[in-house]
N, C-alpha and C. Protein backbone atom coordinates (compact mmCIF):
# COMPACT_ATOMS: atom_id res chain seq x y z
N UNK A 1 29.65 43.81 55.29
CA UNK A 1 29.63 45.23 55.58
C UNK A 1 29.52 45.44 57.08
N UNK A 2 29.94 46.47 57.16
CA UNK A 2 30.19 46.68 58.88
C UNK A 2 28.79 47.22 59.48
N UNK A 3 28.49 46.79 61.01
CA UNK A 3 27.21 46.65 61.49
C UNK A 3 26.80 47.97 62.27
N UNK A 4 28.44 48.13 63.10
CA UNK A 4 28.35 49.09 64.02
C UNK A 4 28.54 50.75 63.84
N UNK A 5 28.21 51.07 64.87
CA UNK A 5 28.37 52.81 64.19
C UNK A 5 30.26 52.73 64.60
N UNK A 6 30.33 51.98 65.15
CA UNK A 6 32.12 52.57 65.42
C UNK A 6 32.67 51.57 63.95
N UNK A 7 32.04 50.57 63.65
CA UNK A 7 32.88 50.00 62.72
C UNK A 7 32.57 50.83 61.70
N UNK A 8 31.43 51.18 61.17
CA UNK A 8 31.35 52.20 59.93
C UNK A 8 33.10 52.97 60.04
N UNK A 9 32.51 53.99 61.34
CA UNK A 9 33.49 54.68 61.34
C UNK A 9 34.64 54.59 61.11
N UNK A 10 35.35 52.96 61.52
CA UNK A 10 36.47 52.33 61.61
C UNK A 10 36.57 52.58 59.45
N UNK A 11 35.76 52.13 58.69
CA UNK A 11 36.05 51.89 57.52
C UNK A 11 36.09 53.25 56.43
N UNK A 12 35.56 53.90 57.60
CA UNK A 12 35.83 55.61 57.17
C UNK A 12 37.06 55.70 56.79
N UNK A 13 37.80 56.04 58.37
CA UNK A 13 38.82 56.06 58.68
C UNK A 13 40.01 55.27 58.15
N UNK A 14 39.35 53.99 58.00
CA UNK A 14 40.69 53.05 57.57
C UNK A 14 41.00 53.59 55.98
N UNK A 15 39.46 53.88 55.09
CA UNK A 15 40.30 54.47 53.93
C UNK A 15 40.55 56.00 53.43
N UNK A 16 40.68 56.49 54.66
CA UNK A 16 41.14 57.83 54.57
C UNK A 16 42.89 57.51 54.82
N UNK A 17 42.62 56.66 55.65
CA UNK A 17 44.66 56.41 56.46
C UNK A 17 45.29 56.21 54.78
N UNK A 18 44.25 54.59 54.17
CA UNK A 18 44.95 54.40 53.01
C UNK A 18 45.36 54.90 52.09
N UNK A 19 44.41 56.05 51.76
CA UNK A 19 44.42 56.78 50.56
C UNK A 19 46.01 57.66 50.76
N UNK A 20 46.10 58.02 52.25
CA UNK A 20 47.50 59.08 52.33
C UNK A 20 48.45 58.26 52.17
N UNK A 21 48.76 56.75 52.93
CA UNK A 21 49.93 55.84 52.95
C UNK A 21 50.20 55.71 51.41
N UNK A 22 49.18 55.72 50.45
CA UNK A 22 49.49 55.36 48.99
C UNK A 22 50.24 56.70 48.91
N UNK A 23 49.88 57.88 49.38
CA UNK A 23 50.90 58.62 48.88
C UNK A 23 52.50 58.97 49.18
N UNK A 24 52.71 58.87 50.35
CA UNK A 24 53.96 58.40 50.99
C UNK A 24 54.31 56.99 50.19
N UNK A 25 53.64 56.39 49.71
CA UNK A 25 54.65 54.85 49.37
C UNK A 25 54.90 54.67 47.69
N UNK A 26 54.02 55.99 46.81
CA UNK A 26 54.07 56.26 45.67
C UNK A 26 55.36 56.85 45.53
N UNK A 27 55.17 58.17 46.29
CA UNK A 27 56.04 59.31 46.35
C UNK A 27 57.74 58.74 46.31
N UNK A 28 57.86 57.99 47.07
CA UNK A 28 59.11 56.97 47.25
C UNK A 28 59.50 56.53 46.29
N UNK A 29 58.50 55.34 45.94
CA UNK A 29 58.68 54.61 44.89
C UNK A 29 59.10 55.37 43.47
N UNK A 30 58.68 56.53 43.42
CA UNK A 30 59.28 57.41 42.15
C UNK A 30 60.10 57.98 42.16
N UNK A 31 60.52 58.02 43.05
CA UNK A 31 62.13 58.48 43.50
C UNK A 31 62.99 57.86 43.13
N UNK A 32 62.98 56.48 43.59
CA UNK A 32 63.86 55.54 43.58
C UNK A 32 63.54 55.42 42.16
N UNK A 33 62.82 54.86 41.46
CA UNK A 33 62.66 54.55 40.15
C UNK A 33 63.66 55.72 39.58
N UNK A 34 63.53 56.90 39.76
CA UNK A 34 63.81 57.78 38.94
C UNK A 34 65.42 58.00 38.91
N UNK A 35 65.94 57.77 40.34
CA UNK A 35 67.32 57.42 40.47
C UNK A 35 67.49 56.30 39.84
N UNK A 36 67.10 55.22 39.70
CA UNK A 36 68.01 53.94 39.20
C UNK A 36 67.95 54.25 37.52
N UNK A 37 66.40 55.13 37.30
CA UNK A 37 66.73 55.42 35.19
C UNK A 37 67.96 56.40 34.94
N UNK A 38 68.14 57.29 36.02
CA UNK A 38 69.45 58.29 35.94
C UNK A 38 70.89 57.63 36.25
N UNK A 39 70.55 56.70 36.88
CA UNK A 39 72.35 56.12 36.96
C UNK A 39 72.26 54.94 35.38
N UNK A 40 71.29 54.43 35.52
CA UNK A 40 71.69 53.35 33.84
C UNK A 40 71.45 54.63 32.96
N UNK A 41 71.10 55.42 32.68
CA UNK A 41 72.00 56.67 31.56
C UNK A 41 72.95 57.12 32.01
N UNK A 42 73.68 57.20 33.20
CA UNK A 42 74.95 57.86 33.40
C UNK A 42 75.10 58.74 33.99
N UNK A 43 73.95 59.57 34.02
CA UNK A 43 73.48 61.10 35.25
C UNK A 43 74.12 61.38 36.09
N UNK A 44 74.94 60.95 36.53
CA UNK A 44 75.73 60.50 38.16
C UNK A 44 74.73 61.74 38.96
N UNK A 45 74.93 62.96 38.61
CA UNK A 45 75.04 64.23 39.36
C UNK A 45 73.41 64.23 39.62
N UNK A 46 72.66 64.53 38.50
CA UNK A 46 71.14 64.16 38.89
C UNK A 46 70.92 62.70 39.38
N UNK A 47 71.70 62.42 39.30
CA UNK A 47 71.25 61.06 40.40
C UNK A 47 71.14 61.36 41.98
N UNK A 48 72.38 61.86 42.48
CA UNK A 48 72.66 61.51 43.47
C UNK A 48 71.92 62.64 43.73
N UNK A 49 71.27 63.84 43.31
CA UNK A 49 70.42 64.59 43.83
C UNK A 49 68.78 63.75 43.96
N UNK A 50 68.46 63.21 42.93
CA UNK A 50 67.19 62.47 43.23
C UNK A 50 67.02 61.12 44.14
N UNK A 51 69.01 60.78 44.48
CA UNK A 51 68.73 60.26 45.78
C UNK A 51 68.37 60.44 46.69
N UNK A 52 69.05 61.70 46.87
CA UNK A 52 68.74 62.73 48.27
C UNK A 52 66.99 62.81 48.44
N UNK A 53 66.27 62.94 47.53
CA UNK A 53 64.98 63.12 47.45
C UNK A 53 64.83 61.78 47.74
N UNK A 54 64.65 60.53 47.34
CA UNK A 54 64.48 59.38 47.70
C UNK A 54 64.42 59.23 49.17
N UNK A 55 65.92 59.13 50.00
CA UNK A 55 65.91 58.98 50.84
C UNK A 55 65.22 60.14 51.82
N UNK A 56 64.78 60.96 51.41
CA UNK A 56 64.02 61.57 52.40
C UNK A 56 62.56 61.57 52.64
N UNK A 57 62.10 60.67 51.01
CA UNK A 57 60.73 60.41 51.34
C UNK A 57 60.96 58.95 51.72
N UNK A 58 61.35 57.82 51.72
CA UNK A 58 61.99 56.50 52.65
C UNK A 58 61.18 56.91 53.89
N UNK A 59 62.64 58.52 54.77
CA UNK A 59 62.64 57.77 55.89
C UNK A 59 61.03 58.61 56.78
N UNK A 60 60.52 59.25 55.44
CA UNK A 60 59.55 60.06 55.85
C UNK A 60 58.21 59.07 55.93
N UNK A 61 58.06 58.38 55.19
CA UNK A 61 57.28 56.97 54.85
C UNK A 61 57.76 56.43 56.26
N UNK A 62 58.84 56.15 56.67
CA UNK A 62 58.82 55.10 57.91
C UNK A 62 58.93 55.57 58.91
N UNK A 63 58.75 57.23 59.14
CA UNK A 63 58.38 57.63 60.51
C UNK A 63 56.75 57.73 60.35
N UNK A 64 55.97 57.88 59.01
CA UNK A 64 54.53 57.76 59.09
C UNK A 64 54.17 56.63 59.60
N UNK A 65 55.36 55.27 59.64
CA UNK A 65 54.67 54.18 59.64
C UNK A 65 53.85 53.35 58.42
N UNK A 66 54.48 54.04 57.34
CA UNK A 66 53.89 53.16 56.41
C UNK A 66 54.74 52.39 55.83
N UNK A 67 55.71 52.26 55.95
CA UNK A 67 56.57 51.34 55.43
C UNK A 67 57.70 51.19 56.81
N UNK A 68 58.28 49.79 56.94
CA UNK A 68 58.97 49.65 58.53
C UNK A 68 60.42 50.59 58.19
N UNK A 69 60.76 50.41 59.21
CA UNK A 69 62.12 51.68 59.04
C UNK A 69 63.16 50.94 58.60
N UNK A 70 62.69 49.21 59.37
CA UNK A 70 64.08 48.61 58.56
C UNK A 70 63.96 48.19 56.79
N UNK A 71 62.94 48.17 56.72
CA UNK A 71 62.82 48.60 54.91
C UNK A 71 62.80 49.38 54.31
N UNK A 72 62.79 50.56 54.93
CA UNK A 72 63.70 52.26 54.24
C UNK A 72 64.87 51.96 54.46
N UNK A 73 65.38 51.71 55.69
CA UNK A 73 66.94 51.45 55.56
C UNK A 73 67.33 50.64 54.40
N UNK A 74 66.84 48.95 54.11
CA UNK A 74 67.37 48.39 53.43
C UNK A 74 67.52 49.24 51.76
N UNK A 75 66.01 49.63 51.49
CA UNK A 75 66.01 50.57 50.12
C UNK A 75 67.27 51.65 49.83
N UNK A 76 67.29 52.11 51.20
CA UNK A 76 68.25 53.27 51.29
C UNK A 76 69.48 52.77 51.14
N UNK A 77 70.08 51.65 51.57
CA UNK A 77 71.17 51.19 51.72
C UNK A 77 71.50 50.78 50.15
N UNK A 78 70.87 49.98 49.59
CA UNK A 78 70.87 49.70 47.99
C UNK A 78 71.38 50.92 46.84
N UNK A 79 70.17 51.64 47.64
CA UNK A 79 69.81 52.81 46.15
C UNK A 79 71.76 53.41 46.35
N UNK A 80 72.12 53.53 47.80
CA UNK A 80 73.64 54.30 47.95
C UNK A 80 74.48 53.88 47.23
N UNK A 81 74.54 52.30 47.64
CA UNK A 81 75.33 51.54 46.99
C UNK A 81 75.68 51.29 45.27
N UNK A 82 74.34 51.29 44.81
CA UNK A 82 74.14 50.82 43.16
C UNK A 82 74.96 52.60 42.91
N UNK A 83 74.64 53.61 43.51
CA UNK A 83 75.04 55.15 42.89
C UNK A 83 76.48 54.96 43.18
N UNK A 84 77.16 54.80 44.33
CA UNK A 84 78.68 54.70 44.79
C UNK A 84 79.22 53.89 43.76
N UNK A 85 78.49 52.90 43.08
CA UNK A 85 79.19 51.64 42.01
C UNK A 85 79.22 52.29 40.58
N UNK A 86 77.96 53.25 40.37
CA UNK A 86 78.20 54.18 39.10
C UNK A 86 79.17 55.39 39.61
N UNK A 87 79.28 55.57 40.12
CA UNK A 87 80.47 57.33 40.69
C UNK A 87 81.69 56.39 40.97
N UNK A 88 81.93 54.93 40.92
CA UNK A 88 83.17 54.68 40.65
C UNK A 88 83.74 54.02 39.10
N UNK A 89 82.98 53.48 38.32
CA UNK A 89 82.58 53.25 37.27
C UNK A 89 82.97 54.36 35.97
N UNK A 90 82.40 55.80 36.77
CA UNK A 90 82.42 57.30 36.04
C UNK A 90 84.11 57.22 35.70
């Protein structure tokens, strides 16, 4: 356990940061989930709208810094791709 009054503070702080990053990295993560259950049923159209939502909590997560930007990109780059392969598929 921490000794100092700044480290207390530090463990304050550190799980106040955490508690929000879980929500930025949840928020994402259900996005994407929710796009990939809408393209394996076929959704195309609600898909590519709950992409749009995806990628905007991505790149919102990696300007917080909770996830690196080049791993929103890569997510982002995927999730486009797997939807472009069902909208040609359609």
């Amino acid at each position: 356990m921490a000794n100092t009054k700044s480290a207390i503070k530090r463990v304050r702080s550190n799980e106040r940061k955490r508690q929000q990053n879980r929500v930025f990295r949840s928020r994402a993560r259900t996005f994407i989930k929710r796009t990939r259950r809408l393209v394996a049923e076929g959704e195309i159209d609600q898909a590519q709208e709950s992409a749009q939502l995806a990628v905007s909590s991505l790149d919102r997560a990696a300007t917080k810094g909770v996830i690196h930007r080049n791993n929103a990109s890569r997510r982002k780059a995927r999730l486009m791709r797997m939807l472009a392969a069902a909208r040609k598929t359609e």
